[in-house]
PDB file of N, CA and C in Angstrom:
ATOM      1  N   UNK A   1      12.167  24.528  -8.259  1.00  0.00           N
ATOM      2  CA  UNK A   1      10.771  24.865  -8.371  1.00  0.00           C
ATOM      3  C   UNK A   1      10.357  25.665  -7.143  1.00  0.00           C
ATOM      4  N   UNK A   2      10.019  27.131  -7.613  1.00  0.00           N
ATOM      5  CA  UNK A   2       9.201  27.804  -6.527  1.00  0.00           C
ATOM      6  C   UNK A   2       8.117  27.097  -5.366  1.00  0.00           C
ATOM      7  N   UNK A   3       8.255  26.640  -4.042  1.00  0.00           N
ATOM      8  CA  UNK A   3       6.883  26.241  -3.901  1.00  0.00           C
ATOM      9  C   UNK A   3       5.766  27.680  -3.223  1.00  0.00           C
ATOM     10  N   UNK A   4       4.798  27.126  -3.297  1.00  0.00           N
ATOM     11  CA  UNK A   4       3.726  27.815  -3.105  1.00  0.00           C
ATOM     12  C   UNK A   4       3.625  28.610  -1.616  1.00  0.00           C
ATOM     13  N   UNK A   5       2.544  29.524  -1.348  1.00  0.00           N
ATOM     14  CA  UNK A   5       3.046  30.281  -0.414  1.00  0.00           C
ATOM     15  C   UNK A   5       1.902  29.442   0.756  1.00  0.00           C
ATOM     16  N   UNK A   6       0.776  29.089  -0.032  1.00  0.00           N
ATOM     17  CA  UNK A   6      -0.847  28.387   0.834  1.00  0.00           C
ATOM     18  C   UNK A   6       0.261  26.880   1.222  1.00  0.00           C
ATOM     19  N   UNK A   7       0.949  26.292   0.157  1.00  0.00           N
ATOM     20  CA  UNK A   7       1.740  24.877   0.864  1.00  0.00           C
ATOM     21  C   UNK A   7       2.892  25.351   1.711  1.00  0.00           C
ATOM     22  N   UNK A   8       3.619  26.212   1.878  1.00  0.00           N
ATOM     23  CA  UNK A   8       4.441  26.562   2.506  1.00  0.00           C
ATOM     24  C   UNK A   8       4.074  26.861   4.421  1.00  0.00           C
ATOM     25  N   UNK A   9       2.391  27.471   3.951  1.00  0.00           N
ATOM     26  CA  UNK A   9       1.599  27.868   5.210  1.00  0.00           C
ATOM     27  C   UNK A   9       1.218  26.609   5.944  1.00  0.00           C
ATOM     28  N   UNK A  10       0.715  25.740   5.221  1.00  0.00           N
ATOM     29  CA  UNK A  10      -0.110  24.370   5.531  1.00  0.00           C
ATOM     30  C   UNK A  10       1.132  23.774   6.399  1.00  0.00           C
ATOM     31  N   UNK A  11       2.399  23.331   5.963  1.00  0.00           N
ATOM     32  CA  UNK A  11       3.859  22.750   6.011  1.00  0.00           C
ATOM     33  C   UNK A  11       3.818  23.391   7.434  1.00  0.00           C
ATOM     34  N   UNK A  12       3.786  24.577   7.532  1.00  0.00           N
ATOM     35  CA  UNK A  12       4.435  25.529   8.844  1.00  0.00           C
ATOM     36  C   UNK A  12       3.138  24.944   9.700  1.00  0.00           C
ATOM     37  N   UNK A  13       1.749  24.854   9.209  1.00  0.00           N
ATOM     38  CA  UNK A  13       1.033  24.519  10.102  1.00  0.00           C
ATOM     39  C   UNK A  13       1.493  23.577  10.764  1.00  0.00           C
ATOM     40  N   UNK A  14       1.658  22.508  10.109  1.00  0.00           N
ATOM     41  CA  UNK A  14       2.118  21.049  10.633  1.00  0.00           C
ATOM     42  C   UNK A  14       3.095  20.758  11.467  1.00  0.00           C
ATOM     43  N   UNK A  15       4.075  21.648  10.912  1.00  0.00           N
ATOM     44  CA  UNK A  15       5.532  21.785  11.881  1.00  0.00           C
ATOM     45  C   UNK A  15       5.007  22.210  13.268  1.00  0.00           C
ATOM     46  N   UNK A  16       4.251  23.119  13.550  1.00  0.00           N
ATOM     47  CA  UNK A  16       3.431  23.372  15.066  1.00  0.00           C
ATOM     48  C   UNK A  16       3.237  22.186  15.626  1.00  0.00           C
ATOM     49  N   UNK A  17       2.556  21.386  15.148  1.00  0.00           N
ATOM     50  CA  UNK A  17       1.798  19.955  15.833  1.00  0.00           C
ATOM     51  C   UNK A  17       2.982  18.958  15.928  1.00  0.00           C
ATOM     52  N   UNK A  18       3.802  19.245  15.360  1.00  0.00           N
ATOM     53  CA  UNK A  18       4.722  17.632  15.187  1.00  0.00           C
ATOM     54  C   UNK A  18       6.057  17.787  16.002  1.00  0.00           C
ATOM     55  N   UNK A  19       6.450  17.159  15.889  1.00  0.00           N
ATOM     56  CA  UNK A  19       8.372  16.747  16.818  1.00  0.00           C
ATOM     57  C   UNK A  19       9.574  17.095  15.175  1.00  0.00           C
ATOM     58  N   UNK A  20      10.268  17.309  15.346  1.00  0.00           N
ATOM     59  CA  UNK A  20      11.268  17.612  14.363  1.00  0.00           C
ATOM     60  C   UNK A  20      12.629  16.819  14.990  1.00  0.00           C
ATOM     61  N   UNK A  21      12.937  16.383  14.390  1.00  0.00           N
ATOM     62  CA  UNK A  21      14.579  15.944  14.914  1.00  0.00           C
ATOM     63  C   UNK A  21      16.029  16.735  13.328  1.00  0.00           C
ATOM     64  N   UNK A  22      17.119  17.035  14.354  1.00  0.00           N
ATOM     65  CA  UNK A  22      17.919  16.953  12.818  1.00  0.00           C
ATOM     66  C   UNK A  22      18.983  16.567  12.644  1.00  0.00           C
ATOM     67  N   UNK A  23      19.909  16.612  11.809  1.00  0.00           N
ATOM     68  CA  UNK A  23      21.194  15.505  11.111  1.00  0.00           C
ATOM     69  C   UNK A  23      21.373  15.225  12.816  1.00  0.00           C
ATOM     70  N   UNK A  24      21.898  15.837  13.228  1.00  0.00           N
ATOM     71  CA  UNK A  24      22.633  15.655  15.031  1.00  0.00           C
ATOM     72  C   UNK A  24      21.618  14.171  15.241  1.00  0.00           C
ATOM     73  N   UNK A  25      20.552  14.873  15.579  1.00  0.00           N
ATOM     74  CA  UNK A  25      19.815  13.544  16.918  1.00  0.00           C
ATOM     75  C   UNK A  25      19.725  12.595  15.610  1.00  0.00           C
ATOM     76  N   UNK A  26      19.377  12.414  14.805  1.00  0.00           N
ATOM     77  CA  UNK A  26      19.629  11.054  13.813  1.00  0.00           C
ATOM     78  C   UNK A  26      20.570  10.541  13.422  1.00  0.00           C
ATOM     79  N   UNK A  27      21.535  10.755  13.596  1.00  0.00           N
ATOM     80  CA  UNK A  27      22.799  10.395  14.193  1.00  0.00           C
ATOM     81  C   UNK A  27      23.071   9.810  15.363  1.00  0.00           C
ATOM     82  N   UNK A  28      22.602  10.451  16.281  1.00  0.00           N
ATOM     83  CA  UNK A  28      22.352  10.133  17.701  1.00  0.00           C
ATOM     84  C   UNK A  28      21.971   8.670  17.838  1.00  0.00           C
ATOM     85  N   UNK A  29      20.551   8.718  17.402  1.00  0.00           N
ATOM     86  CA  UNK A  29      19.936   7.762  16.993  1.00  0.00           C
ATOM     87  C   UNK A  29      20.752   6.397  16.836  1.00  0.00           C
ATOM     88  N   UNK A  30      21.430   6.615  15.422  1.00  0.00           N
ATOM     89  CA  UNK A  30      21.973   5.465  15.112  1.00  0.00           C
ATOM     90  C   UNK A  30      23.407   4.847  15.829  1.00  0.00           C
ATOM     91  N   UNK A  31      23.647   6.121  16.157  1.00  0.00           N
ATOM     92  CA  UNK A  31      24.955   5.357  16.986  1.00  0.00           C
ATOM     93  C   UNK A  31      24.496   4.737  18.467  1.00  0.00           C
ATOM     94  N   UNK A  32      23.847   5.172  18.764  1.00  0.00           N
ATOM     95  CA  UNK A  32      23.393   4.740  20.382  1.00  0.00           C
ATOM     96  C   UNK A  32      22.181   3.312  19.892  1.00  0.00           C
ATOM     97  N   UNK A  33      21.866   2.841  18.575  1.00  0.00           N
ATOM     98  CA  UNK A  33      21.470   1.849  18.201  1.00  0.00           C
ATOM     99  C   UNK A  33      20.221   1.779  19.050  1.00  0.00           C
ATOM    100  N   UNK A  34      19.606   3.007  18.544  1.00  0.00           N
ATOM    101  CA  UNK A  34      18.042   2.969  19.071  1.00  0.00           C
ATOM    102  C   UNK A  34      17.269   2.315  17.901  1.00  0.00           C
ATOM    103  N   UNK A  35      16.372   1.970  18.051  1.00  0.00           N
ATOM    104  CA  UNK A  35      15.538   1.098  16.576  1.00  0.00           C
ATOM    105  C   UNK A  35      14.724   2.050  16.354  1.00  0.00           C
ATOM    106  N   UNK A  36      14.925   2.539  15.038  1.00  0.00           N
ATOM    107  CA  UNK A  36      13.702   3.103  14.827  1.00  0.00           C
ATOM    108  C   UNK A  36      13.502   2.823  12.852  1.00  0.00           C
ATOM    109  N   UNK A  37      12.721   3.090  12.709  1.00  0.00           N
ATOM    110  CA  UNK A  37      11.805   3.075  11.444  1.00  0.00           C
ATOM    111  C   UNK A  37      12.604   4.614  10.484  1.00  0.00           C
ATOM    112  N   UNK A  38      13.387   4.486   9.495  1.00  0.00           N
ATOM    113  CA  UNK A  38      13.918   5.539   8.717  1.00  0.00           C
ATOM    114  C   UNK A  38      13.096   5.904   7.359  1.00  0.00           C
ATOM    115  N   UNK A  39      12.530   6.601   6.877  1.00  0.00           N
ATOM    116  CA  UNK A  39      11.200   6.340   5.831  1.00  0.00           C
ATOM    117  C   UNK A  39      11.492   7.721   5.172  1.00  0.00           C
ATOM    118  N   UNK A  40      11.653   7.522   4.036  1.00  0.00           N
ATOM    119  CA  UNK A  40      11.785   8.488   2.449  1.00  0.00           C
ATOM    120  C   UNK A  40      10.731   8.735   1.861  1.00  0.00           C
ATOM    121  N   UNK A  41       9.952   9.805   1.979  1.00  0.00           N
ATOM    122  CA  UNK A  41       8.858  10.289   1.228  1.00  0.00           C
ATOM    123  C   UNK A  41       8.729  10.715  -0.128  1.00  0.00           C
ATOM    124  N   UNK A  42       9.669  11.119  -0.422  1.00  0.00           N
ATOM    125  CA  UNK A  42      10.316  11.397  -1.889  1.00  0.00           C
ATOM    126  C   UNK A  42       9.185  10.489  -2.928  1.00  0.00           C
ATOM    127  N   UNK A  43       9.302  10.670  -4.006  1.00  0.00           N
ATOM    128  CA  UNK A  43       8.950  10.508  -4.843  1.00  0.00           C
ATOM    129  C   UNK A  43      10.001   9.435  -5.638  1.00  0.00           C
ATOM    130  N   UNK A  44       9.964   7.610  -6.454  1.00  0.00           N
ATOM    131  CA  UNK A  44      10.619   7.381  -6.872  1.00  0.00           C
ATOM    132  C   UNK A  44      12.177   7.839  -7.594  1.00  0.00           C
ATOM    133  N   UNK A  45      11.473   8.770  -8.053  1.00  0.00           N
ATOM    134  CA  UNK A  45      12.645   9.411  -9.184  1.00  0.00           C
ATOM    135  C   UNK A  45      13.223  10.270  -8.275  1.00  0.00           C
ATOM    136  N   UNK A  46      13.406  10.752  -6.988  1.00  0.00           N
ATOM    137  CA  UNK A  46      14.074  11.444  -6.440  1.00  0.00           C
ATOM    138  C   UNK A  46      15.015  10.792  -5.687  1.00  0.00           C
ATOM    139  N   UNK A  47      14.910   9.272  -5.709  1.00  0.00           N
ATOM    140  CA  UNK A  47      15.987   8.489  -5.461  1.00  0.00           C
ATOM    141  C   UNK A  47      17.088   8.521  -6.466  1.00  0.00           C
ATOM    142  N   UNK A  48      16.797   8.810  -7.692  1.00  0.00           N
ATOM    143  CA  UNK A  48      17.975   9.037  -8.419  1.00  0.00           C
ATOM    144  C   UNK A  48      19.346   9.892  -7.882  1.00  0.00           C
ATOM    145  N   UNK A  49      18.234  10.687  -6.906  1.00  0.00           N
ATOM    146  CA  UNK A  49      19.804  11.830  -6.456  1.00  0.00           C
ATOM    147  C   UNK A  49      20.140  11.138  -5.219  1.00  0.00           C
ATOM    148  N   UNK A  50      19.534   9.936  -5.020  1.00  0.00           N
ATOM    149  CA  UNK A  50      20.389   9.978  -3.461  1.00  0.00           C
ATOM    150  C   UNK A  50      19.515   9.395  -2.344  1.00  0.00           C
ATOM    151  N   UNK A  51      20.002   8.144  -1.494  1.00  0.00           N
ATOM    152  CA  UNK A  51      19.233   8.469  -0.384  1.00  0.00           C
ATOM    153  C   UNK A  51      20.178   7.821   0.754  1.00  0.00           C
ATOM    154  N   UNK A  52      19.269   8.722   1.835  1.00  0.00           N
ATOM    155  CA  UNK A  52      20.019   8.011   3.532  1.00  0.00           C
ATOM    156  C   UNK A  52      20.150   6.535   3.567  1.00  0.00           C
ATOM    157  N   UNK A  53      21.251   5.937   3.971  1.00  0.00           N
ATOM    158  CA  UNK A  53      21.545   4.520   3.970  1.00  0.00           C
ATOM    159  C   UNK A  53      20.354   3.756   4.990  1.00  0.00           C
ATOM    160  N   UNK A  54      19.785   2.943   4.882  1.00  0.00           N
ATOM    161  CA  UNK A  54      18.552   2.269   5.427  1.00  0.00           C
ATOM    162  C   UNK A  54      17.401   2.836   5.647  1.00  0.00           C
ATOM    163  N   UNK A  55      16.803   3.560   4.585  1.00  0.00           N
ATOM    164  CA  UNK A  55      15.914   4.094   4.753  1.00  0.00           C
ATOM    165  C   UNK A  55      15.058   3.052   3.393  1.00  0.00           C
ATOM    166  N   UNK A  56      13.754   3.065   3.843  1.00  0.00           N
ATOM    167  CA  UNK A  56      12.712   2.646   3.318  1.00  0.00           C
ATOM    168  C   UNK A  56      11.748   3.651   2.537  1.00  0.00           C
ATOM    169  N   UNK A  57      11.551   3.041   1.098  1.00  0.00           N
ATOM    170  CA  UNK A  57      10.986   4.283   0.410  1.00  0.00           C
ATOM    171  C   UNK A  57       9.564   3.830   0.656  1.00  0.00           C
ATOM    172  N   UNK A  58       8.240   4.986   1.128  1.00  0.00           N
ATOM    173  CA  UNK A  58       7.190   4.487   1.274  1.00  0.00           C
ATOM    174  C   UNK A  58       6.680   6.508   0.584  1.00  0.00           C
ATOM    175  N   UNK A  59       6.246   6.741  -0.768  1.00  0.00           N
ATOM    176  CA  UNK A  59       6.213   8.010  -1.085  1.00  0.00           C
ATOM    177  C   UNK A  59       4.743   8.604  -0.121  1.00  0.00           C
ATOM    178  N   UNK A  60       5.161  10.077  -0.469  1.00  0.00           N
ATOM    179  CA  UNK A  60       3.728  10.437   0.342  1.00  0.00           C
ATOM    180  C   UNK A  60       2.492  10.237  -0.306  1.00  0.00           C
ATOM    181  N   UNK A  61       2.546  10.109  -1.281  1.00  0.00           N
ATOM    182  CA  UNK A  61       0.437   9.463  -1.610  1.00  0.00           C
ATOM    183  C   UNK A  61       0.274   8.406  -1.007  1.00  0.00           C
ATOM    184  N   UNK A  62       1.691   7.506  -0.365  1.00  0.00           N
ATOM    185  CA  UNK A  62       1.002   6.216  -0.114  1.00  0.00           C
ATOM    186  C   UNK A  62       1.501   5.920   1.348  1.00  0.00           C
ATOM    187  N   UNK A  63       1.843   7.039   2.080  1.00  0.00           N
ATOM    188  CA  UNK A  63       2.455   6.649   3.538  1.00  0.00           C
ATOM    189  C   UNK A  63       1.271   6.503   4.378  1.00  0.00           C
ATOM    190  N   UNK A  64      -0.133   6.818   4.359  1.00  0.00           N
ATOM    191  CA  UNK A  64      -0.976   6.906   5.370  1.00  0.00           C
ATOM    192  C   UNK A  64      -1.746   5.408   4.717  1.00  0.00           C
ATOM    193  N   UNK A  65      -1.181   5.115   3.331  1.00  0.00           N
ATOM    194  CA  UNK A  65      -2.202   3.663   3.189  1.00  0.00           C
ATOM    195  C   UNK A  65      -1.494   2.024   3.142  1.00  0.00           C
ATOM    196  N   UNK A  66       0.410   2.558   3.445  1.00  0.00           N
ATOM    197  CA  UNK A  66       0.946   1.561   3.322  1.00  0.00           C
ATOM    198  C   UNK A  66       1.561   1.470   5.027  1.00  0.00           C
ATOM    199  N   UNK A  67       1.517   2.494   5.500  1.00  0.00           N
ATOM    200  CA  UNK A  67       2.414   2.406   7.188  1.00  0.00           C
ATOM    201  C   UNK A  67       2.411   1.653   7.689  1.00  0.00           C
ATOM    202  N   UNK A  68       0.746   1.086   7.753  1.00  0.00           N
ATOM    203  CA  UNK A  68       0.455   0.166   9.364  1.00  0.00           C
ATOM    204  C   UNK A  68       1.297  -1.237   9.034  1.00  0.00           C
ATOM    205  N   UNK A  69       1.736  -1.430   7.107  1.00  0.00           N
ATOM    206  CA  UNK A  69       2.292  -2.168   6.809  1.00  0.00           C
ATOM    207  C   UNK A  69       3.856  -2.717   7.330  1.00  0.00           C
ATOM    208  N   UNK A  70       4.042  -1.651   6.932  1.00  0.00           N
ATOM    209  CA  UNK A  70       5.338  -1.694   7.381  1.00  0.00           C
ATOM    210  C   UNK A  70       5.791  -1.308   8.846  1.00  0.00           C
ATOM    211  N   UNK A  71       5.136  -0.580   9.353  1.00  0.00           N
ATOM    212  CA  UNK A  71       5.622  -0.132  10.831  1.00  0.00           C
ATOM    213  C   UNK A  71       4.110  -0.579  11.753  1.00  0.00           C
ATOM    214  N   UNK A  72       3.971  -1.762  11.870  1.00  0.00           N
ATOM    215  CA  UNK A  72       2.408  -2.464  12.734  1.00  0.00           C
ATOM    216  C   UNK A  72       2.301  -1.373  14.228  1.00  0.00           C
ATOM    217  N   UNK A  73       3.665  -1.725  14.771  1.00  0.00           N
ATOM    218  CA  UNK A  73       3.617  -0.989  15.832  1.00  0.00           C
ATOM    219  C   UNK A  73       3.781   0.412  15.972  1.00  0.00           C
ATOM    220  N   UNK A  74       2.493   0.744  16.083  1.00  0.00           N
ATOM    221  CA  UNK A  74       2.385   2.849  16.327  1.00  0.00           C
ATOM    222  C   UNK A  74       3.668   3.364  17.899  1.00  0.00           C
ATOM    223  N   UNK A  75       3.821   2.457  18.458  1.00  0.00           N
ATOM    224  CA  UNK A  75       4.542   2.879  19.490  1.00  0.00           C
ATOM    225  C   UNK A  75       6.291   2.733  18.914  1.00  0.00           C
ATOM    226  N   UNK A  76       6.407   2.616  17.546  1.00  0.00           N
ATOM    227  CA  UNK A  76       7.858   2.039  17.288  1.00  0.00           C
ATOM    228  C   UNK A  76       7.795   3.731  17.027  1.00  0.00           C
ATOM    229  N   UNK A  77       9.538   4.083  17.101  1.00  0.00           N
ATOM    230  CA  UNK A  77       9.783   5.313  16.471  1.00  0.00           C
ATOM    231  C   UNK A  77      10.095   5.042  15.000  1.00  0.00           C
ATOM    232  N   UNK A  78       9.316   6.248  14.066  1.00  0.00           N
ATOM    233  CA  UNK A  78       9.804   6.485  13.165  1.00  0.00           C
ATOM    234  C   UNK A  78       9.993   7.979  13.084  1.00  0.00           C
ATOM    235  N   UNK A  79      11.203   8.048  11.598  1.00  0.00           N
ATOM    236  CA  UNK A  79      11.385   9.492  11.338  1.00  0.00           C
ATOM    237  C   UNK A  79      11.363   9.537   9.945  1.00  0.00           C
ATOM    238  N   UNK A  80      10.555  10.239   9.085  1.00  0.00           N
ATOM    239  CA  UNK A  80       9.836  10.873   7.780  1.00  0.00           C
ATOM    240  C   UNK A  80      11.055  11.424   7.259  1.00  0.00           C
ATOM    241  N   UNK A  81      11.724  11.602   5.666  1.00  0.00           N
ATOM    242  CA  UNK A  81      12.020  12.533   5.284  1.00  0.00           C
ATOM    243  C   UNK A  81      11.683  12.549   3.929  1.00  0.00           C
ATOM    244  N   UNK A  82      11.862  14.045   3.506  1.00  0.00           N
ATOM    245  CA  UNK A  82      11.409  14.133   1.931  1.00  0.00           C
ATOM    246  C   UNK A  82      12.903  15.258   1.429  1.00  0.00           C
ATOM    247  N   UNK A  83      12.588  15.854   0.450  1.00  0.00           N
ATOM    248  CA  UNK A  83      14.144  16.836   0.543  1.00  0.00           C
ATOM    249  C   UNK A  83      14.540  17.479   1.053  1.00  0.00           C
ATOM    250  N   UNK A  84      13.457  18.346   1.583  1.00  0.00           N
ATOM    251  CA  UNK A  84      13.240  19.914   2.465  1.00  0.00           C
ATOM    252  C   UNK A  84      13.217  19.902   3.695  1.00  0.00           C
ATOM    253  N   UNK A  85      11.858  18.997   4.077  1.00  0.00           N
ATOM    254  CA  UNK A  85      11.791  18.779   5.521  1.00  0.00           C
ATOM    255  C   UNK A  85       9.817  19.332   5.707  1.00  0.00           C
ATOM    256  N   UNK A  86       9.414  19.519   4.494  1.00  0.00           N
ATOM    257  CA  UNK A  86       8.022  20.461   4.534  1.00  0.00           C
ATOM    258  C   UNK A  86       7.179  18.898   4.184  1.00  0.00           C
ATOM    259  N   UNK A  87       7.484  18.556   3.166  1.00  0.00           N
ATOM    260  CA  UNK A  87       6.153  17.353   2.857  1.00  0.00           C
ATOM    261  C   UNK A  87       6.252  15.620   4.213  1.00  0.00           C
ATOM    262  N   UNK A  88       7.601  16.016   4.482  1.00  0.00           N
ATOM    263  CA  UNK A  88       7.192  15.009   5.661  1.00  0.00           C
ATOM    264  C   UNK A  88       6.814  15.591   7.030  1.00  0.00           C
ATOM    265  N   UNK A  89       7.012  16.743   7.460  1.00  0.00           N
ATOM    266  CA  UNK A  89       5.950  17.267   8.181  1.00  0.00           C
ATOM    267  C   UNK A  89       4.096  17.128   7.853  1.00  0.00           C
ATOM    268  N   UNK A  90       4.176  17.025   6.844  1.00  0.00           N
ATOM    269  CA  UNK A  90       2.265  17.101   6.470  1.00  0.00           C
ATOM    270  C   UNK A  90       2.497  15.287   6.615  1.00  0.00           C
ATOM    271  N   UNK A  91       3.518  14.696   5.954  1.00  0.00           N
ATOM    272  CA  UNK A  91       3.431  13.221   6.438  1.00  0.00           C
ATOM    273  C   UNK A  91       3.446  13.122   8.665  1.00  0.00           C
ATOM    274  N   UNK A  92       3.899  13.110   9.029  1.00  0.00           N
ATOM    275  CA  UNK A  92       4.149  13.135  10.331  1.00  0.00           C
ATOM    276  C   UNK A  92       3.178  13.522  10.902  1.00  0.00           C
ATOM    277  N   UNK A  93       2.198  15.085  10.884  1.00  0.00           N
ATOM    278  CA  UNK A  93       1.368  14.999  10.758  1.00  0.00           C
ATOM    279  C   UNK A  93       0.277  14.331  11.079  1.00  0.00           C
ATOM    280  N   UNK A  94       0.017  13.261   9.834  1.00  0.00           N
ATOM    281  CA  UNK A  94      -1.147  12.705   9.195  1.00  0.00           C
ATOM    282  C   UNK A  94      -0.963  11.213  10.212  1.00  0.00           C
ATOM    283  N   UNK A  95      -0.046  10.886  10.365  1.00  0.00           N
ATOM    284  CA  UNK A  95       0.617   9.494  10.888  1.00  0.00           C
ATOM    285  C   UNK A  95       0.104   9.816  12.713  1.00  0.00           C
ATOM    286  N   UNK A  96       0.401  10.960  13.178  1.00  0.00           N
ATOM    287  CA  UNK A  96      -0.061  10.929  14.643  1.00  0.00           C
ATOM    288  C   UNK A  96      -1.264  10.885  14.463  1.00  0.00           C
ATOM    289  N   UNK A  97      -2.206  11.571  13.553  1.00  0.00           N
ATOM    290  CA  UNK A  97      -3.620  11.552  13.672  1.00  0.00           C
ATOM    291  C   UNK A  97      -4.001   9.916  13.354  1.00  0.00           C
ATOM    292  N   UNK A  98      -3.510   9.008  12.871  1.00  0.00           N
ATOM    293  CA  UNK A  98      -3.581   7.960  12.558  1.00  0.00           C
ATOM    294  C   UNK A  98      -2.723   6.615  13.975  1.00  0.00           C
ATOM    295  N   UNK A  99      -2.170   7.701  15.263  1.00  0.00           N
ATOM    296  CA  UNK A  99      -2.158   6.812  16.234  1.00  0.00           C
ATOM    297  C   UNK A  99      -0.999   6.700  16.563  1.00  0.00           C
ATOM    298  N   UNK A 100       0.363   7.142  15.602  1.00  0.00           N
ATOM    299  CA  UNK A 100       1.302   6.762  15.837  1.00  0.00           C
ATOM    300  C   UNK A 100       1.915   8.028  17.046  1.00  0.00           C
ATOM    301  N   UNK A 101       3.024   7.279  17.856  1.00  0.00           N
ATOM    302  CA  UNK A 101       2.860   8.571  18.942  1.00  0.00           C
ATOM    303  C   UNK A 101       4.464   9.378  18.514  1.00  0.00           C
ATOM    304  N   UNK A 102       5.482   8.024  17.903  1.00  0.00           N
ATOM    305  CA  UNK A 102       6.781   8.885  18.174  1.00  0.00           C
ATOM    306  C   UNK A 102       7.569   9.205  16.664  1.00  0.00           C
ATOM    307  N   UNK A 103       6.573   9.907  16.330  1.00  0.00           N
ATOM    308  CA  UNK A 103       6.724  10.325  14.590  1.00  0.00           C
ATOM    309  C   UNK A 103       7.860  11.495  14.728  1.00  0.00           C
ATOM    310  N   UNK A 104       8.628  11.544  13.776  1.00  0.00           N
ATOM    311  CA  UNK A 104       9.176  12.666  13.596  1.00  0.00           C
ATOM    312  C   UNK A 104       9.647  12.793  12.279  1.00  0.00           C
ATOM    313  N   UNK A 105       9.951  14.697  11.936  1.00  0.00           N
ATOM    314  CA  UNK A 105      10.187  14.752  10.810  1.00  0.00           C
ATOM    315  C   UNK A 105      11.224  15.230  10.535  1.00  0.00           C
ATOM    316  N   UNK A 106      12.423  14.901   9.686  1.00  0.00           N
ATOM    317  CA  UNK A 106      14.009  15.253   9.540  1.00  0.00           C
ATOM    318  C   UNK A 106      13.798  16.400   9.055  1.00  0.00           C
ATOM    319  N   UNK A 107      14.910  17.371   9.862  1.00  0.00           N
ATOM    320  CA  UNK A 107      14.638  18.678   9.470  1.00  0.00           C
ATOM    321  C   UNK A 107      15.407  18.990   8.232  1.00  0.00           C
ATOM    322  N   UNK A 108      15.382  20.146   7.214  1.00  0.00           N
ATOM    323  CA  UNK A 108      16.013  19.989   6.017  1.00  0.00           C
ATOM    324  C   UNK A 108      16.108  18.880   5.165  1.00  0.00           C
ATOM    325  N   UNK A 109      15.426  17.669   5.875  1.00  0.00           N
ATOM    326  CA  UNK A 109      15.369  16.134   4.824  1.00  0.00           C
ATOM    327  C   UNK A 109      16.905  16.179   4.002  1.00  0.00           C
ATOM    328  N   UNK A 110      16.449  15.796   3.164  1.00  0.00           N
ATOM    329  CA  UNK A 110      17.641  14.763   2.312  1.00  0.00           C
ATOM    330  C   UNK A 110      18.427  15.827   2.145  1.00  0.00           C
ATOM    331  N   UNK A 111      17.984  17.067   1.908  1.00  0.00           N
ATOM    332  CA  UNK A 111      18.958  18.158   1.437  1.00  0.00           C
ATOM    333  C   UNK A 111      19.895  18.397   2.719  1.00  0.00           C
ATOM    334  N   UNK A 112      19.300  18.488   3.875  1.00  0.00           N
ATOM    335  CA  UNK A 112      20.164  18.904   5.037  1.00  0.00           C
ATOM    336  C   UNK A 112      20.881  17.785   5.050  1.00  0.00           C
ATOM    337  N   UNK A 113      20.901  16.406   4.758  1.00  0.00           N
ATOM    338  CA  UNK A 113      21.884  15.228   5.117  1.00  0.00           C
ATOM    339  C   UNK A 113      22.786  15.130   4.370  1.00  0.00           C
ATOM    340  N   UNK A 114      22.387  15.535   3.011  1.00  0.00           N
ATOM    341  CA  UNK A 114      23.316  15.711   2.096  1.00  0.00           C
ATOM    342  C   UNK A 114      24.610  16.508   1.890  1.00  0.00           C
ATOM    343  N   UNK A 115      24.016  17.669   2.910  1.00  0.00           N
ATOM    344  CA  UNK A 115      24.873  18.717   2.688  1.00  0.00           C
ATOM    345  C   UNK A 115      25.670  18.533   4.027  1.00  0.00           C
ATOM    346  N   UNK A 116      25.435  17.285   5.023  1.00  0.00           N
ATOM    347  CA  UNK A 116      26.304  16.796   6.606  1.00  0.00           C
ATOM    348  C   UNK A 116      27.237  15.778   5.981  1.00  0.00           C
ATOM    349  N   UNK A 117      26.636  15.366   4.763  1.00  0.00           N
ATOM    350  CA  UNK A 117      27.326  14.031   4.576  1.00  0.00           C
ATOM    351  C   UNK A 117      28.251  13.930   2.855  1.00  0.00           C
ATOM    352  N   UNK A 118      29.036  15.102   2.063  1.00  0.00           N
ATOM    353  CA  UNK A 118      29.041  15.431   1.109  1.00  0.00           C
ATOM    354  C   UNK A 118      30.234  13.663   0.592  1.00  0.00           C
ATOM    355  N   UNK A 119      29.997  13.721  -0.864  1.00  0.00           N
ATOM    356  CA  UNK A 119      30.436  12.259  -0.605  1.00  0.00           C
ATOM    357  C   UNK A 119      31.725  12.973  -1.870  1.00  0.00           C
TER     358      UNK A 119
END
């Protein structure tokens, strides 16, 4: 699916304001057994194709009304992904304006991990 050129703009906006990490430092991450919060924006049915091992599905209509749930502490790291790497930027985003400080968003998302991690 083509996306749009106004969501593509908005996405790039966001990417300005936010932290990006990619396959490398989340990796990093897990081997050096830093704790952090792994979170799938995706949409149910896009779990059908696949997802990063310990990641928590929280989709984006409902990450700014379910977070504080699951991640209480704004000072914990988390890192967002969706397929691309564009809708968890507008998630990441939305989450610092909401307090959290060490948000980040996987670059290329599921597609870039997918394509580090071919099974």
């Amino acid at each position: 699916m083509a996306l749009g050129p106004a969501f593509i703009q908005l996405a790039n906006q966001a990417k300005a304001r936010i932290k990006e990490i990619d396959i490398t430092q989340l990796s990093e991450l897990k081997n050096q057994n830093i704790p952090f919060h792994l979170i799938d924006i995706r949409e149910q049915n896009e779990w059908l194709y696949g997802v990063i091992p310990d990641a928590v599905l929280i989709t984006k209509g409902l990450i700014e009304h379910e977070i504080e749930r699951v991640v209480p502490n704004k000072e914990d790291v988390v890192v967002l992904y969706c397929g691309g790497g564009l809708r968890s930027a507008l998630a990441a985003d939305n989450l610092q304006l909401m307090g959290y400080t060490k948000v980040f968003s996987l670059q290329g998302g599921y597609g870039a991990w997918k394509a580090a991690n071919p099974v």
